[in-house]
Protein backbone atom coordinates (compact mmCIF):
# COMPACT_ATOMS: atom_id res chain seq x y z
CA UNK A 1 -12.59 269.04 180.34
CA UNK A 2 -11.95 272.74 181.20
CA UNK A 3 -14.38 275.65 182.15
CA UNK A 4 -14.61 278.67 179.66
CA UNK A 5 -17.38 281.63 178.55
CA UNK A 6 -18.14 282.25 175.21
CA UNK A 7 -17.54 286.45 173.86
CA UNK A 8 -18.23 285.95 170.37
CA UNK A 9 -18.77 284.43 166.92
CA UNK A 10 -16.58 283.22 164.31
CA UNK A 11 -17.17 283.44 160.52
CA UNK A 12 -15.26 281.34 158.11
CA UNK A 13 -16.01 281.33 154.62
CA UNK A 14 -14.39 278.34 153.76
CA UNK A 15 -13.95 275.50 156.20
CA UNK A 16 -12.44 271.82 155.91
CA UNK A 17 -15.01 268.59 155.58
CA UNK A 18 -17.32 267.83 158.32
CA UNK A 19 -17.51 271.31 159.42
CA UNK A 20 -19.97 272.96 157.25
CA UNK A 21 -22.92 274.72 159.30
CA UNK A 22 -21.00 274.24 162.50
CA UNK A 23 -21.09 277.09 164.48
CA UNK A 24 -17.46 278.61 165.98
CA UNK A 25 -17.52 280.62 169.02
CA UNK A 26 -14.76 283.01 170.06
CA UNK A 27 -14.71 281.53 173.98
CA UNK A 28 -11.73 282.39 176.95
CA UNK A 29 -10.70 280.20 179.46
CA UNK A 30 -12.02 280.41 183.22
CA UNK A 31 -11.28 278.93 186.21
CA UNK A 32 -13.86 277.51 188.75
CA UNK A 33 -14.61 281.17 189.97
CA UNK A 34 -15.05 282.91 187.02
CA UNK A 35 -11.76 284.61 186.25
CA UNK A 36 -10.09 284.54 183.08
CA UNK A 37 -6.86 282.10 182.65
CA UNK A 38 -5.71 282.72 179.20
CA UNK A 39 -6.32 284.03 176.03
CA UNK A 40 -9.62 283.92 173.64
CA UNK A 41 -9.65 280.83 171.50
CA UNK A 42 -11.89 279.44 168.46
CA UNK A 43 -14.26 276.50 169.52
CA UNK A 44 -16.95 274.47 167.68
CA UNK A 45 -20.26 274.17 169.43
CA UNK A 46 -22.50 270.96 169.81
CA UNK A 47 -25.07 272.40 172.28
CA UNK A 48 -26.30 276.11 170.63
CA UNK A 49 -24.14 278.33 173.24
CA UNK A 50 -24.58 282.15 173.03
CA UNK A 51 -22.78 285.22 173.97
CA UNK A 52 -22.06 285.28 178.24
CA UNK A 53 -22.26 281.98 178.84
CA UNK A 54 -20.17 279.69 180.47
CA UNK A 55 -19.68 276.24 179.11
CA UNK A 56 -17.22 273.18 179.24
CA UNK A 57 -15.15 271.96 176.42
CA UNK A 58 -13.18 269.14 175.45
CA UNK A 59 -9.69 269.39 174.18
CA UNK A 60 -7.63 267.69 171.11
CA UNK A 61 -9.20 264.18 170.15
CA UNK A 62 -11.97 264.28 172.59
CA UNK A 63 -12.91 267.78 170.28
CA UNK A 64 -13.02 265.69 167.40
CA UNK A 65 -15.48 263.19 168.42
CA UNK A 66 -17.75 265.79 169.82
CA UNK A 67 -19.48 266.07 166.29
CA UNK A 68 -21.31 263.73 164.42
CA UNK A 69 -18.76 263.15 161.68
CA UNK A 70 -15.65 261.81 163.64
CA UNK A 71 -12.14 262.88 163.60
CA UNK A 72 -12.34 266.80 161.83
CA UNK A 73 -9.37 268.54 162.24
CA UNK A 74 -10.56 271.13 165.68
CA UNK A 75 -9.11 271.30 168.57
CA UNK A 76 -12.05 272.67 171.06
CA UNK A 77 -15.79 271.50 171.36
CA UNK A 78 -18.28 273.02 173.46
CA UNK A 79 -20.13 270.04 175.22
CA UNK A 80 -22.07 271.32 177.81
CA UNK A 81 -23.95 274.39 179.18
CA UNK A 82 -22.63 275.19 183.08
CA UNK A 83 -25.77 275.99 184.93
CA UNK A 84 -23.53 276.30 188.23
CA UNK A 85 -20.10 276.33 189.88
């Protein structure tokens, strides 16, 4: 699990199986003190996330079990809201 704050949306008019009406959020990595560690990446989100906020994800085939239907091709979930470092 890794620390990161979501900047934006994603729109993608056509997506694979298992991810219609998931949302994607445009979210870059953070270390335990806020700063940024690397560059913006596309992430699914499980728990309703919004613009600011900083969250947790899951990586590779953790990501994939994160929704309901298992094993769709993404390679970071959202999990969690972070409430406090």
């Amino acid at each position: 699990m890794y620390l990161g704050r979501v900047v934006g949306t994603c729109v993608a008019t056509q997506r694979s199986p298992g991810l219609e009406g998931i949302r994607l959020l445009v979210v870059e990595p953070v270390d335990n003190a806020g700063r940024v560690t690397g560059a913006p990446f596309v992430a699914v989100d499980t728990v309703s996330a919004g613009p600011g906020e900083m969250v947790f994800l899951v990586g590779a085939r953790e990501a994939s079990l994160a929704l309901e239907q298992p094993f769709v091709p993404v390679d970071a979930a959202i999990v969690g809201l972070v409430d406090e470092v």
